[in-house]
PDB file of N, CA and C in Angstrom:
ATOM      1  N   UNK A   1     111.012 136.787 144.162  1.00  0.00           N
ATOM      2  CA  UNK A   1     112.298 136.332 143.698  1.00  0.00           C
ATOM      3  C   UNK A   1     112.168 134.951 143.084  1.00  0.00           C
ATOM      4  N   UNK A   2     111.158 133.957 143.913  1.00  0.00           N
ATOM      5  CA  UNK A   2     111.568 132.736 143.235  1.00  0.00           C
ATOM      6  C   UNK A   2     110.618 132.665 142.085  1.00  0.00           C
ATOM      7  N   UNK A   3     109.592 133.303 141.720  1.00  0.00           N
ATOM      8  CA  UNK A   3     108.556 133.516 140.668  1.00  0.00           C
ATOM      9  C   UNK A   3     109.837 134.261 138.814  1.00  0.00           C
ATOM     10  N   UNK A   4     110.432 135.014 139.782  1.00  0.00           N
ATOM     11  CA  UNK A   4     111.014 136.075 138.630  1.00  0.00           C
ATOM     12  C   UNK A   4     112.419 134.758 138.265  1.00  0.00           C
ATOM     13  N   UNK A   5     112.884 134.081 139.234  1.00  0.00           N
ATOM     14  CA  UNK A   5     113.920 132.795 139.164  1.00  0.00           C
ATOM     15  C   UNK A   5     113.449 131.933 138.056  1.00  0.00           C
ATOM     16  N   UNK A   6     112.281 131.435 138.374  1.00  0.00           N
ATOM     17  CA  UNK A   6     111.565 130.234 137.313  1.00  0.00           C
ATOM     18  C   UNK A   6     111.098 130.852 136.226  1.00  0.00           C
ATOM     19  N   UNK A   7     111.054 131.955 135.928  1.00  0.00           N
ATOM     20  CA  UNK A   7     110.809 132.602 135.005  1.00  0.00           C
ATOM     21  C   UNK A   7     111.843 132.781 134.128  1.00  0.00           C
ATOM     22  N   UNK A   8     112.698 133.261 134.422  1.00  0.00           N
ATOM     23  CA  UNK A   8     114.117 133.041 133.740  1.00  0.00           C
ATOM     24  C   UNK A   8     114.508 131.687 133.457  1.00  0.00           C
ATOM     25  N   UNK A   9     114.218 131.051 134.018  1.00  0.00           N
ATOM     26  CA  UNK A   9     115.035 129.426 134.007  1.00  0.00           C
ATOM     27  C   UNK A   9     113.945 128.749 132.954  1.00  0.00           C
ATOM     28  N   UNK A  10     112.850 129.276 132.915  1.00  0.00           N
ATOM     29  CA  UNK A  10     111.853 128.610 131.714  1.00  0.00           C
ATOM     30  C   UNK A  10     112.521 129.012 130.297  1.00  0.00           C
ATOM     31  N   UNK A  11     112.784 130.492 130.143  1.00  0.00           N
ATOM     32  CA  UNK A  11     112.688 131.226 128.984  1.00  0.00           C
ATOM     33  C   UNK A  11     113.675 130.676 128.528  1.00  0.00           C
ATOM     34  N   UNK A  12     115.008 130.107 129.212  1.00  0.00           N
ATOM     35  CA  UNK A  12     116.535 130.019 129.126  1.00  0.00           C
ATOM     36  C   UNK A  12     116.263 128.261 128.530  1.00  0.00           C
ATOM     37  N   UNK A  13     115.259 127.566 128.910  1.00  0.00           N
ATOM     38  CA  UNK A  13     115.305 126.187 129.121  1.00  0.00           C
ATOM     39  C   UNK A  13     114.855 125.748 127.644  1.00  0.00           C
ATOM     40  N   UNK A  14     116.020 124.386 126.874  1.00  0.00           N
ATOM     41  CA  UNK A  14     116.284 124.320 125.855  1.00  0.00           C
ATOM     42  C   UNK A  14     116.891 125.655 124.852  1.00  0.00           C
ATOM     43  N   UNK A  15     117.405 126.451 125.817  1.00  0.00           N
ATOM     44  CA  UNK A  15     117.899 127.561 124.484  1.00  0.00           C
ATOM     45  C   UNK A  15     119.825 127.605 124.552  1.00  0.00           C
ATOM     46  N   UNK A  16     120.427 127.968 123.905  1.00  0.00           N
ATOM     47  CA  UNK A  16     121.671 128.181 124.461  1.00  0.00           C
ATOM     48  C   UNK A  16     122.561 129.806 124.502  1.00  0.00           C
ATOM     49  N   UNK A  17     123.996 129.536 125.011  1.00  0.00           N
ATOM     50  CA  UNK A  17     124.341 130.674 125.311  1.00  0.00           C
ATOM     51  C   UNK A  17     124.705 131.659 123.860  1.00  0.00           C
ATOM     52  N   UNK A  18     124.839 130.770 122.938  1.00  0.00           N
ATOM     53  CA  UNK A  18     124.685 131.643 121.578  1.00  0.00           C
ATOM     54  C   UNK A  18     123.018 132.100 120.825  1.00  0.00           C
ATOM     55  N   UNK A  19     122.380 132.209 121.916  1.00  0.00           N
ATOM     56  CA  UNK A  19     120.643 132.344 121.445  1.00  0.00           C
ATOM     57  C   UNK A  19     120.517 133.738 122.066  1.00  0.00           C
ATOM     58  N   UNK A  20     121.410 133.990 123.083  1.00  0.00           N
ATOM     59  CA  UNK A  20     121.525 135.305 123.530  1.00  0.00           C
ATOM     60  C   UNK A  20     122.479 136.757 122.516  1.00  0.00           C
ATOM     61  N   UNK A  21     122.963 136.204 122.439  1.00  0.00           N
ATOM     62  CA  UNK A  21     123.231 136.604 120.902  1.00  0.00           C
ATOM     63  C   UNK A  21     122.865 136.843 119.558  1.00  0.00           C
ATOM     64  N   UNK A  22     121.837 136.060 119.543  1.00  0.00           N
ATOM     65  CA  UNK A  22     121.184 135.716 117.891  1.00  0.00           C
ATOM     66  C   UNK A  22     119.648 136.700 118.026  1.00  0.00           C
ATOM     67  N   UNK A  23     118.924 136.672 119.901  1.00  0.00           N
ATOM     68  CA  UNK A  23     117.979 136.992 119.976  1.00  0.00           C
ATOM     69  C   UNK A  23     118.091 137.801 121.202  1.00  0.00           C
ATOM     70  N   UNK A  24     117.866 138.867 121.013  1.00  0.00           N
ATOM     71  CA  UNK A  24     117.844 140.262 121.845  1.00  0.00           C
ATOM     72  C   UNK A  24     116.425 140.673 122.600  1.00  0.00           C
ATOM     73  N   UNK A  25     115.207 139.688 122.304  1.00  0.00           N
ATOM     74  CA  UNK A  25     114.017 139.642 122.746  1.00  0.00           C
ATOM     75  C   UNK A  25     114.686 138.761 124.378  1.00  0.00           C
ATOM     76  N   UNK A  26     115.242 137.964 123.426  1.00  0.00           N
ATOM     77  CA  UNK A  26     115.495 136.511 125.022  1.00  0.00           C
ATOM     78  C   UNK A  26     116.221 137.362 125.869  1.00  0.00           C
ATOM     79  N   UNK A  27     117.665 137.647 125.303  1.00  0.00           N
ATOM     80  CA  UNK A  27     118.175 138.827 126.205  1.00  0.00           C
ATOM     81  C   UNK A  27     117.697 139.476 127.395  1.00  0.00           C
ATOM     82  N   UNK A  28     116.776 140.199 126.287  1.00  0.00           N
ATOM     83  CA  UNK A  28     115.962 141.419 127.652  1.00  0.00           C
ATOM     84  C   UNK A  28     115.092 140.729 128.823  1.00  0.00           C
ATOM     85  N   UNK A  29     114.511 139.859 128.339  1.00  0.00           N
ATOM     86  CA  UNK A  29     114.059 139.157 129.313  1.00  0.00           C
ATOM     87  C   UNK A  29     114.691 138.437 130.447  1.00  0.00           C
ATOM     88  N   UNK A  30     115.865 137.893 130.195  1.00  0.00           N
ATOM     89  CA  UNK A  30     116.633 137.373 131.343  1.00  0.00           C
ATOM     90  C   UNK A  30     116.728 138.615 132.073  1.00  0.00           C
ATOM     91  N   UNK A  31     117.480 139.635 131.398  1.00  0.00           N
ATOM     92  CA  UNK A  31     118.095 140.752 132.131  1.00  0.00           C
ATOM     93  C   UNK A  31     116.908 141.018 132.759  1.00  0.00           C
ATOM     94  N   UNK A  32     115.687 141.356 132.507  1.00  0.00           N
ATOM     95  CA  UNK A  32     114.143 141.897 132.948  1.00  0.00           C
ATOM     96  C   UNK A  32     114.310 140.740 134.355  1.00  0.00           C
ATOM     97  N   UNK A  33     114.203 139.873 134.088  1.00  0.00           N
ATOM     98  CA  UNK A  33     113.989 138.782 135.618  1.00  0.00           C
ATOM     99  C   UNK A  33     115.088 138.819 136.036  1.00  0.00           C
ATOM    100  N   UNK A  34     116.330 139.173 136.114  1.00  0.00           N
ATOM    101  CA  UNK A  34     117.624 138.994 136.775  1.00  0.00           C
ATOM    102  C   UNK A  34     117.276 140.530 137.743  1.00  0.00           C
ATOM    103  N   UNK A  35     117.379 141.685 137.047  1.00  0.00           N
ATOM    104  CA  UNK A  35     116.152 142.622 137.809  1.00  0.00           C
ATOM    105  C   UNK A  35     115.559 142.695 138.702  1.00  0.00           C
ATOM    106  N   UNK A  36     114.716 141.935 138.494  1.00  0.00           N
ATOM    107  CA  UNK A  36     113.227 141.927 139.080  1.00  0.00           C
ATOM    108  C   UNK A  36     113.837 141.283 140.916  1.00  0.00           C
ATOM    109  N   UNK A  37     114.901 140.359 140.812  1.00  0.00           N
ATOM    110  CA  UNK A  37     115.408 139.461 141.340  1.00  0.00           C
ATOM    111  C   UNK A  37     116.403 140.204 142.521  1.00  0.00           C
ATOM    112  N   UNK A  38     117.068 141.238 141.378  1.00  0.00           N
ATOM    113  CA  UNK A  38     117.842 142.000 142.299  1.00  0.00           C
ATOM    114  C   UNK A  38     117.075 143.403 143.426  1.00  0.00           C
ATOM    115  N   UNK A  39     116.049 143.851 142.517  1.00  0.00           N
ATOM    116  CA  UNK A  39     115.086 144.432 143.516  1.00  0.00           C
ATOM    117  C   UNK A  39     114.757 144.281 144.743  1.00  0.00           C
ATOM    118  N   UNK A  40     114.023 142.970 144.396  1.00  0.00           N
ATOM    119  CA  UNK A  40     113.683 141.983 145.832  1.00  0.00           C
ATOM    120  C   UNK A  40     114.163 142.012 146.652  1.00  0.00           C
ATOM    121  N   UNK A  41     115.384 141.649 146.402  1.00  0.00           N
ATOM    122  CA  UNK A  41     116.367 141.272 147.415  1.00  0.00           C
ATOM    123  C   UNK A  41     116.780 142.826 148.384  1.00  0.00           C
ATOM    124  N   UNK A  42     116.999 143.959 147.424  1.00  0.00           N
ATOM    125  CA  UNK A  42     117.210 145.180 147.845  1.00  0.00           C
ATOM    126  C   UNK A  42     116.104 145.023 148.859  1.00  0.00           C
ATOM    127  N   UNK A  43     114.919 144.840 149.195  1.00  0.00           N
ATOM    128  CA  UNK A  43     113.526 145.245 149.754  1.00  0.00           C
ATOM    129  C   UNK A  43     113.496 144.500 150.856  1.00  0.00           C
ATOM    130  N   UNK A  44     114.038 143.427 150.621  1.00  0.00           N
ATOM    131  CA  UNK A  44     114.358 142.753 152.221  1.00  0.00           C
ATOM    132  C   UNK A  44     115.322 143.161 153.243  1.00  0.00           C
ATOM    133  N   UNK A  45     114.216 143.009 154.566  1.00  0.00           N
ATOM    134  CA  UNK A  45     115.423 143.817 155.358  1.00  0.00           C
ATOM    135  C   UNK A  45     116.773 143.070 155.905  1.00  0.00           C
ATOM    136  N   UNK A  46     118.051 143.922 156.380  1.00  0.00           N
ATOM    137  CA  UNK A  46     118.784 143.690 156.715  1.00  0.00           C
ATOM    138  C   UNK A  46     119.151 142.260 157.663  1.00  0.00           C
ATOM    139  N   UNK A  47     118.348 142.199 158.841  1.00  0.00           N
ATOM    140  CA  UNK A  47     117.898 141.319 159.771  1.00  0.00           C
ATOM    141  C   UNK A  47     117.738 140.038 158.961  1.00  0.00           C
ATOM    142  N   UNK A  48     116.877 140.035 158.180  1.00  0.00           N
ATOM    143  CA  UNK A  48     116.593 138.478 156.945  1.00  0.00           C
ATOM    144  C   UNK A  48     117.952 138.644 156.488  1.00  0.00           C
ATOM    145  N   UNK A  49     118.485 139.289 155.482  1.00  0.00           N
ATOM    146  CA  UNK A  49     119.116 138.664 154.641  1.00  0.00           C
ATOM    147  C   UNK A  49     120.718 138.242 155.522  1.00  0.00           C
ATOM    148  N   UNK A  50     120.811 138.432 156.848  1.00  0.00           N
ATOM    149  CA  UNK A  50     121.963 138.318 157.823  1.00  0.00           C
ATOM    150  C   UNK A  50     121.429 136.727 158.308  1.00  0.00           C
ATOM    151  N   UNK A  51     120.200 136.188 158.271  1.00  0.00           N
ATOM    152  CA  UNK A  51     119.410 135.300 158.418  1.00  0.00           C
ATOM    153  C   UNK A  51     119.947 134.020 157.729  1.00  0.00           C
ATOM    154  N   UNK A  52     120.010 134.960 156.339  1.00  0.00           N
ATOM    155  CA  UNK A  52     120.645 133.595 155.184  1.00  0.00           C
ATOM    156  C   UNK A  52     122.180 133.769 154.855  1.00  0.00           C
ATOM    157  N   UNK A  53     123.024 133.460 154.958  1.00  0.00           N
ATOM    158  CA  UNK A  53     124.492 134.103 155.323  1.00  0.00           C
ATOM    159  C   UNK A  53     124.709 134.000 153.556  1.00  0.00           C
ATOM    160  N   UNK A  54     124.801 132.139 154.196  1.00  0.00           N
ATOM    161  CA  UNK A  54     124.853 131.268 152.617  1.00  0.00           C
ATOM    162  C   UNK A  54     124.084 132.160 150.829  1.00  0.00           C
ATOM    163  N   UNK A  55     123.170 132.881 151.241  1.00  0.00           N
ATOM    164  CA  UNK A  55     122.580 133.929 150.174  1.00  0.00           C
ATOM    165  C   UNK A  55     123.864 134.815 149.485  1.00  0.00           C
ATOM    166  N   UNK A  56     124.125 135.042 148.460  1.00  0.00           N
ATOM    167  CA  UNK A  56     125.017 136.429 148.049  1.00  0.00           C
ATOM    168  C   UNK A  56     124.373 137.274 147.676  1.00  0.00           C
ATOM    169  N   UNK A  57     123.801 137.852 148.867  1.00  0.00           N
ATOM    170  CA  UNK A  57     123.045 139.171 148.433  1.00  0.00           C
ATOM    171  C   UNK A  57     123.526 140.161 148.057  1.00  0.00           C
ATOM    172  N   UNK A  58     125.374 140.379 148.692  1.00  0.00           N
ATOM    173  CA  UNK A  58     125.570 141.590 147.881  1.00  0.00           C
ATOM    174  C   UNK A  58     125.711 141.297 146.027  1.00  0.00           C
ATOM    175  N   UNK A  59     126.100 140.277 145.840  1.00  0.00           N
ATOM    176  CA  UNK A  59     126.005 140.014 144.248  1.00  0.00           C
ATOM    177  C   UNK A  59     125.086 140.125 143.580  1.00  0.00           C
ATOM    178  N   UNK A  60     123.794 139.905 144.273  1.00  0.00           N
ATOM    179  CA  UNK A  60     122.453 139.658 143.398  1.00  0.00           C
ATOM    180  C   UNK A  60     122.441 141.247 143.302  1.00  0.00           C
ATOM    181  N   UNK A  61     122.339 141.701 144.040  1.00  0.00           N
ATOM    182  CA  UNK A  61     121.662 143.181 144.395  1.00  0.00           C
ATOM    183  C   UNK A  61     123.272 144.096 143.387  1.00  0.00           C
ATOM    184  N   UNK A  62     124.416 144.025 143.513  1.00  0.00           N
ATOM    185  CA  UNK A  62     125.318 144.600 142.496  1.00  0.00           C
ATOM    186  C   UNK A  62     124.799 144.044 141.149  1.00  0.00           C
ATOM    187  N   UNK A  63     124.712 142.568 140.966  1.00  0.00           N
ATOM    188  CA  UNK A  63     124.158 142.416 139.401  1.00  0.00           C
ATOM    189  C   UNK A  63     122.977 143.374 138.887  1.00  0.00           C
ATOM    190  N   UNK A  64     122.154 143.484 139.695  1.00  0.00           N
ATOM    191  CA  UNK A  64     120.546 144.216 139.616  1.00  0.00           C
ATOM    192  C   UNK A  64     121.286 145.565 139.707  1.00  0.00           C
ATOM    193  N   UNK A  65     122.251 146.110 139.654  1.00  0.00           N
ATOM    194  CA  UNK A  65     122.899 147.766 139.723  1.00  0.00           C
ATOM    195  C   UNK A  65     123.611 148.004 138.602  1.00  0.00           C
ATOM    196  N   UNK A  66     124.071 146.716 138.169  1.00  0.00           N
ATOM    197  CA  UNK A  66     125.169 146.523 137.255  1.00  0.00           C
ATOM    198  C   UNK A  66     124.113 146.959 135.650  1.00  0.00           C
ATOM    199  N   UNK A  67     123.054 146.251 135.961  1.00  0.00           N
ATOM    200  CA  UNK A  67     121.940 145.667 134.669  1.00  0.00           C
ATOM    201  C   UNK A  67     121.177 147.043 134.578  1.00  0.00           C
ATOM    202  N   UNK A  68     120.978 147.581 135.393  1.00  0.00           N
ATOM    203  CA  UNK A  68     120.130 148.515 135.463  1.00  0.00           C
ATOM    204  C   UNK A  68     121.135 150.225 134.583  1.00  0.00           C
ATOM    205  N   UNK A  69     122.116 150.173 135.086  1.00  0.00           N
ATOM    206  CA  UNK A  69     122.500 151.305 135.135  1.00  0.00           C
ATOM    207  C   UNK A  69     123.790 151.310 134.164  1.00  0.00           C
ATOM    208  N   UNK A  70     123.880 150.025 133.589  1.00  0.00           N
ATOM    209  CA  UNK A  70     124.900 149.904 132.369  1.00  0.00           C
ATOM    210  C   UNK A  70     124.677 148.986 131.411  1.00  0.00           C
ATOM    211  N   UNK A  71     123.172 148.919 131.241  1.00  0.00           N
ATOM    212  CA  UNK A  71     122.289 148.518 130.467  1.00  0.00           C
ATOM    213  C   UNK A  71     122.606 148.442 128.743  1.00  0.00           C
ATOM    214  N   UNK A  72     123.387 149.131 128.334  1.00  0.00           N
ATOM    215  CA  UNK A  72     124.219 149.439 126.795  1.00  0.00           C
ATOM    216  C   UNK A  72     125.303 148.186 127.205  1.00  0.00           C
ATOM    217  N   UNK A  73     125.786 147.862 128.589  1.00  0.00           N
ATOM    218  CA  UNK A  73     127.449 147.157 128.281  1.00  0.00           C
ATOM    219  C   UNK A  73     126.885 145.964 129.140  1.00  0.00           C
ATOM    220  N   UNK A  74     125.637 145.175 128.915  1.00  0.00           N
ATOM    221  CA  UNK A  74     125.407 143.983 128.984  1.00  0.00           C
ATOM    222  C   UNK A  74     126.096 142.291 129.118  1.00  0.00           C
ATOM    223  N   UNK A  75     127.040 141.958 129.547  1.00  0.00           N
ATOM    224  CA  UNK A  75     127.936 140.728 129.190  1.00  0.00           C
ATOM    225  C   UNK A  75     127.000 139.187 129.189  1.00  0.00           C
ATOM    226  N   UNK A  76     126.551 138.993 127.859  1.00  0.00           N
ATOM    227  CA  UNK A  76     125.481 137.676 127.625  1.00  0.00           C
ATOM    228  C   UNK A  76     126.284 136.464 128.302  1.00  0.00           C
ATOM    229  N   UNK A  77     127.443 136.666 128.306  1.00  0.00           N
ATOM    230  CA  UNK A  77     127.829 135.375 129.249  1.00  0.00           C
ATOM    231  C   UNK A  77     127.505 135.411 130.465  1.00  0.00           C
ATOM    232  N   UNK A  78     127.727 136.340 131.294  1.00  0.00           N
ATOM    233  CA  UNK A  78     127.567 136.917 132.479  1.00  0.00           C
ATOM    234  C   UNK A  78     125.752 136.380 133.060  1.00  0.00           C
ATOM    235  N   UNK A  79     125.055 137.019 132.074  1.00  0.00           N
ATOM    236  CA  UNK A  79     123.598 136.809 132.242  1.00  0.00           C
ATOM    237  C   UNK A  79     123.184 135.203 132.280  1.00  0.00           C
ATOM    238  N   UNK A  80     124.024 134.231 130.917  1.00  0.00           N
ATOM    239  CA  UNK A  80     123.811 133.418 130.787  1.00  0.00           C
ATOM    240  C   UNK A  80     124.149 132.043 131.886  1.00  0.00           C
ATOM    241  N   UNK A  81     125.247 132.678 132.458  1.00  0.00           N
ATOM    242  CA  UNK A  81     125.785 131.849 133.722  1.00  0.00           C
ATOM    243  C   UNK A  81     124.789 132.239 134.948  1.00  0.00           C
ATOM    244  N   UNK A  82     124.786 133.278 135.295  1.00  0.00           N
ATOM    245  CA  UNK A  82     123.592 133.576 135.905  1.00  0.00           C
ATOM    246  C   UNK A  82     122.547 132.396 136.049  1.00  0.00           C
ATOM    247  N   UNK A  83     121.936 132.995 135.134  1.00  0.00           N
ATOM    248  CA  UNK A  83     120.797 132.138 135.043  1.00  0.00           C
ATOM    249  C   UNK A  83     120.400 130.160 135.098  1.00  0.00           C
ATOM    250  N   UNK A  84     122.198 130.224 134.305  1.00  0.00           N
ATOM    251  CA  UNK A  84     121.937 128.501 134.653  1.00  0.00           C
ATOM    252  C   UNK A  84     122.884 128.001 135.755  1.00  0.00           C
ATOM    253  N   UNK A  85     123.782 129.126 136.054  1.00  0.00           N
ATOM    254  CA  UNK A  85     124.462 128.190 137.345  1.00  0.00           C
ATOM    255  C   UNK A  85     123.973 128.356 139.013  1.00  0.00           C
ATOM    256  N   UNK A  86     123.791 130.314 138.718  1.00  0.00           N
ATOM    257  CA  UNK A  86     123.019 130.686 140.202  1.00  0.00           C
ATOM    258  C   UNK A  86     121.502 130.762 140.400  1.00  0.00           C
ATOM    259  N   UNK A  87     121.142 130.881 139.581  1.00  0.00           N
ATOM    260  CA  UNK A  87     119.753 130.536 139.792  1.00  0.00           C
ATOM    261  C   UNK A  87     119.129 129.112 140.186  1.00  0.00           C
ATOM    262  N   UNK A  88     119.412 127.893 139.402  1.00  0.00           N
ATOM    263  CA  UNK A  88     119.324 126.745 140.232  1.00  0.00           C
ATOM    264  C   UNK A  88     119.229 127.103 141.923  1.00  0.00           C
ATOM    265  N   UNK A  89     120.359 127.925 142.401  1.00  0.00           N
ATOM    266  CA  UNK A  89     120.639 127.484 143.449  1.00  0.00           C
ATOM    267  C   UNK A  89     119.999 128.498 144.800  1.00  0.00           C
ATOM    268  N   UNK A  90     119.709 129.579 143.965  1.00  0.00           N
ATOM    269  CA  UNK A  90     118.592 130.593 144.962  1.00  0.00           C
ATOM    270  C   UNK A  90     117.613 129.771 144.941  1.00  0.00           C
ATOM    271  N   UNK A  91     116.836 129.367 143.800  1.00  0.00           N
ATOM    272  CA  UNK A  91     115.666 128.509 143.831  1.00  0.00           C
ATOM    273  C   UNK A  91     115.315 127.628 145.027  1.00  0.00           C
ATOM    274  N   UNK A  92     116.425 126.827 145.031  1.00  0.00           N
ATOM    275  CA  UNK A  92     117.027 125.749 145.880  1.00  0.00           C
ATOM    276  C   UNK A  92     116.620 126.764 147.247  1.00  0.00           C
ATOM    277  N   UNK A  93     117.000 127.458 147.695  1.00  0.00           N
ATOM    278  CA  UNK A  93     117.703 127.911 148.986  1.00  0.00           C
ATOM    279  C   UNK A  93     115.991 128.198 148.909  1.00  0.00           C
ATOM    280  N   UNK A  94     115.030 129.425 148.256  1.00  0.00           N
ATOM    281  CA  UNK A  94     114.254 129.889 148.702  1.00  0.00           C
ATOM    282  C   UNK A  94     113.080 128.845 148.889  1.00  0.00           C
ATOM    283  N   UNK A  95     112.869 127.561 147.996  1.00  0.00           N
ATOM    284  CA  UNK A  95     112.109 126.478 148.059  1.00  0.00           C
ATOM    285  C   UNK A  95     112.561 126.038 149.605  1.00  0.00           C
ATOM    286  N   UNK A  96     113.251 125.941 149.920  1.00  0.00           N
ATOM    287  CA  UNK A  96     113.593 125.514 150.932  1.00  0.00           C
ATOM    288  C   UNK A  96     113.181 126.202 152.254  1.00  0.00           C
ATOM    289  N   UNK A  97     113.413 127.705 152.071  1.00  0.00           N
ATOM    290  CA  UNK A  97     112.939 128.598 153.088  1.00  0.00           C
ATOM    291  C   UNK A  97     111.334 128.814 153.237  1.00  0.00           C
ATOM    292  N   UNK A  98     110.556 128.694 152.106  1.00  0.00           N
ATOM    293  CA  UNK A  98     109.320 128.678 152.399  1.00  0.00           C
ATOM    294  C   UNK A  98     108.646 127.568 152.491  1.00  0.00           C
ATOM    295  N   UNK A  99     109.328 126.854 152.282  1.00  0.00           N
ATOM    296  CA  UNK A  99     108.800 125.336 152.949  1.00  0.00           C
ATOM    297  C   UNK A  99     108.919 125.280 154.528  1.00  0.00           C
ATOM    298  N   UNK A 100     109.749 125.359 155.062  1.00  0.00           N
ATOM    299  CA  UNK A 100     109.842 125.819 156.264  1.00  0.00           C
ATOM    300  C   UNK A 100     108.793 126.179 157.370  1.00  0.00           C
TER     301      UNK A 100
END
């Protein structure tokens, strides 16, 4: 999760929310690590993610359902907030947990 996080937050970094728009390569790629992100999280068990309350796992894991399976009706804002408002902050949380 936090590999597929910084990954997104690189691709996104210096670009803006009208670049998602202009470029459908960048696009897929957020969506590809927003994914990858929501997987994860699916794969962890119950017990952990009751662990991290503060986590919104059901969101991550609905976004990763949302992306996957209505993949034609994409919302670039949606992705784009994503990436720069909640991602910071998983980062945050999981840097934190494996520091630990």
């Amino acid at each position: 999760m936090l590999d597929a996080a910084g990954e997104a937050m690189a691709f996104a970094q210096g670009r803006s929310a009208d670049d998602l728009r202009d470029d459908r390569i960048l696009l897929l790629a957020l969506v590809k690590e927003i994914e990858i992100i929501g997987e994860a999280a699916t794969q962890l068990s119950d017990d952990f993610r009751s662990s991290l309350p503060d986590v919104p796992w059901a969101l991550i894991r609905g976004m990763r359902n949302r992306l996957i399976h209505a993949y034609a009706d994409v919302n670039a804002g949606l992705v784009w907030s994503t990436i720069n408002t909640d991602l910071p902050e998983l980062v945050r949380t999981l840097e934190t947990l494996l520091s630990a």
